[in-house]
N, C-alpha and C. Protein backbone atom coordinates (compact mmCIF):
# COMPACT_ATOMS: atom_id res chain seq x y z
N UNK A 1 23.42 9.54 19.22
CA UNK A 1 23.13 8.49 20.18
C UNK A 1 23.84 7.20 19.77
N UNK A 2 23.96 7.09 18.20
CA UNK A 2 24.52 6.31 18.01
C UNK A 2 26.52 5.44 18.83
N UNK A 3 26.77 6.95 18.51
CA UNK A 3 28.40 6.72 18.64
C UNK A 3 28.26 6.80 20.52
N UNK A 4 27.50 6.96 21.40
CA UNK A 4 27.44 7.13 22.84
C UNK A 4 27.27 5.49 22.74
N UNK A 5 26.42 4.62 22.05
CA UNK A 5 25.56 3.84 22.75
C UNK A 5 27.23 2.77 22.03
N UNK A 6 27.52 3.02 21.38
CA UNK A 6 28.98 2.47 20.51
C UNK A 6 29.93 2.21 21.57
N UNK A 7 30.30 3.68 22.39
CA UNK A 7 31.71 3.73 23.49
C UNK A 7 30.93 3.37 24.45
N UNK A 8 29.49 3.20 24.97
CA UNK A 8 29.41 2.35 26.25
C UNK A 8 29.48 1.10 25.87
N UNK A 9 29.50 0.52 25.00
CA UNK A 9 29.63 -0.72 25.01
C UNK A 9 31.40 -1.62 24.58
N UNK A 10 31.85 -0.51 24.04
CA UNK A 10 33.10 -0.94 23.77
C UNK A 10 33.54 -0.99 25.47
N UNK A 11 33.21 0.33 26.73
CA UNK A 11 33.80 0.18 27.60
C UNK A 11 33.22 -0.39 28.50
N UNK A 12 32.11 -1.32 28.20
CA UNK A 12 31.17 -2.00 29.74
C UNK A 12 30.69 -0.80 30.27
N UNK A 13 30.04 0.10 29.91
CA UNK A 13 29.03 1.00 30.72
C UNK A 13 27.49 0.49 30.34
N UNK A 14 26.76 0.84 31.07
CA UNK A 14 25.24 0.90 31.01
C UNK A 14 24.97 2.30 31.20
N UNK A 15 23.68 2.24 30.95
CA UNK A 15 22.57 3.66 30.39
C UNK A 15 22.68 4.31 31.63
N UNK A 16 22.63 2.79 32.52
CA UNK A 16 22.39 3.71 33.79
C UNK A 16 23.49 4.04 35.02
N UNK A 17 24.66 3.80 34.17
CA UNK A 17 25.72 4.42 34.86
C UNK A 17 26.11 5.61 34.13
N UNK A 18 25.96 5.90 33.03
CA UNK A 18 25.67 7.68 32.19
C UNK A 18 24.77 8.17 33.30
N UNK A 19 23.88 8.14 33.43
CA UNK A 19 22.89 8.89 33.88
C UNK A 19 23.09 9.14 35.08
N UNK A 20 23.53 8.18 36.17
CA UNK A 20 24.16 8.84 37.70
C UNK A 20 25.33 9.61 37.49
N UNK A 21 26.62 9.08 36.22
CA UNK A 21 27.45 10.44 36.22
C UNK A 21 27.10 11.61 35.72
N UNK A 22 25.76 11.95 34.73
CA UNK A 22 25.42 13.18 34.43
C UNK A 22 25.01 14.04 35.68
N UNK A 23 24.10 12.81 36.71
CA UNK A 23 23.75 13.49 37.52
C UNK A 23 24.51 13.90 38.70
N UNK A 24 25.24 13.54 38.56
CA UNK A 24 26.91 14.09 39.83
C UNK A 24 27.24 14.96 39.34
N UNK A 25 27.53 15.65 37.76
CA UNK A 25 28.21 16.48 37.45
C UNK A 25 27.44 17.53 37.51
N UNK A 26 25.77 17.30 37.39
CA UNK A 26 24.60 18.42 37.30
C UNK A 26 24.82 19.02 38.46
N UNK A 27 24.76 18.36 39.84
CA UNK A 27 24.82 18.63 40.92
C UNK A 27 26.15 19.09 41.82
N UNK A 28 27.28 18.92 41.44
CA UNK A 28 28.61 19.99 41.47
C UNK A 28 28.73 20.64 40.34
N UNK A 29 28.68 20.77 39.00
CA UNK A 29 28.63 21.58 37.93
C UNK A 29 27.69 22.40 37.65
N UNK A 30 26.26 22.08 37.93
CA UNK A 30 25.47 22.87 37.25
C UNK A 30 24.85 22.21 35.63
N UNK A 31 24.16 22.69 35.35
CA UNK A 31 23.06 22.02 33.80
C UNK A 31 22.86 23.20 32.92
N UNK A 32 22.84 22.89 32.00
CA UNK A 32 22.85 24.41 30.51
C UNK A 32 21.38 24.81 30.66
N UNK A 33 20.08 24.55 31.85
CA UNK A 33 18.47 24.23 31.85
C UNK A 33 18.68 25.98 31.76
N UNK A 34 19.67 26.91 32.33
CA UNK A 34 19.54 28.70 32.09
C UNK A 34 20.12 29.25 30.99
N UNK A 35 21.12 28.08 30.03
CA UNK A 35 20.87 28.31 28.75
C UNK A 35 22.53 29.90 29.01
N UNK A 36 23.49 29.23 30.27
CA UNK A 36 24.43 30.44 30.59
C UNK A 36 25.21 29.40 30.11
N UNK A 37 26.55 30.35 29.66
CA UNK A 37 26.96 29.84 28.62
C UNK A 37 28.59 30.46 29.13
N UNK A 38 29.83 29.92 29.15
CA UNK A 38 31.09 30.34 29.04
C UNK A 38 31.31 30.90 28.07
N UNK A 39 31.95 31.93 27.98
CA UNK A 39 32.20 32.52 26.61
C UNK A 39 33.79 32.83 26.27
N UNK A 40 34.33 33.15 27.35
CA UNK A 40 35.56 32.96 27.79
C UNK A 40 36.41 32.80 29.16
N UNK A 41 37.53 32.97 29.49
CA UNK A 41 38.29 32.56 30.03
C UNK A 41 39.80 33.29 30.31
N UNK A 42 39.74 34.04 31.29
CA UNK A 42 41.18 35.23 31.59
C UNK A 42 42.05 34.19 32.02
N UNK A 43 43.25 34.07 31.73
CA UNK A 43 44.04 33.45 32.58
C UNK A 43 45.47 34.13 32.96
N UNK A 44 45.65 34.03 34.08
CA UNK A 44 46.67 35.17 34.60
C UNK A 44 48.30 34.21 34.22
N UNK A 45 49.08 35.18 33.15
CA UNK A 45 50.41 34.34 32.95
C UNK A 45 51.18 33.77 34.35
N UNK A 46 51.37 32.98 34.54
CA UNK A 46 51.90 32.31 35.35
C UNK A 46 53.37 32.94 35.96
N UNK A 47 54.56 33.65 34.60
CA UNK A 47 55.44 34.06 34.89
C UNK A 47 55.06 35.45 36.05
N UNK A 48 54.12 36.01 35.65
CA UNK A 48 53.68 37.15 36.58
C UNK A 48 53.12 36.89 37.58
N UNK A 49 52.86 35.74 38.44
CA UNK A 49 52.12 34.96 39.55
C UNK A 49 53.34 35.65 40.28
C-alpha cells in the first residue's frame, strides 16, 4: 500500500480515482472473486497468418 499510495501522489491521483478505474476494468475485464486464473496463452506465428 505503501509504494501505490507513493505513485498516486507523485502522479496527482486520488483513492478515488483508483477505485472508479478498478471498477471499469472489473466491469469490461472481469475480477479474480472465481479465483480463474490465465495460465497460458497460444499464439498463432504471424508468418503462418
Amino acid at each position: 500500500m505503501e509504494v501505490i499510495e507513493t505513485i498516486m501522489k507523485e502522479h496527482n491521483i486520488s483513492f478515488e480515482e483508483v477505485k472508479q478505474t478498478m471498477q471499469k476494468k472489473r466491469n469490461s475485464n472481469g475480477a479474480f472473486n472465481d479465483r480463474i486464473f490465465l495460465i497460458s496463452v497460444d499464439e498463432k506465428d504471424k508468418e503462418g497468418e
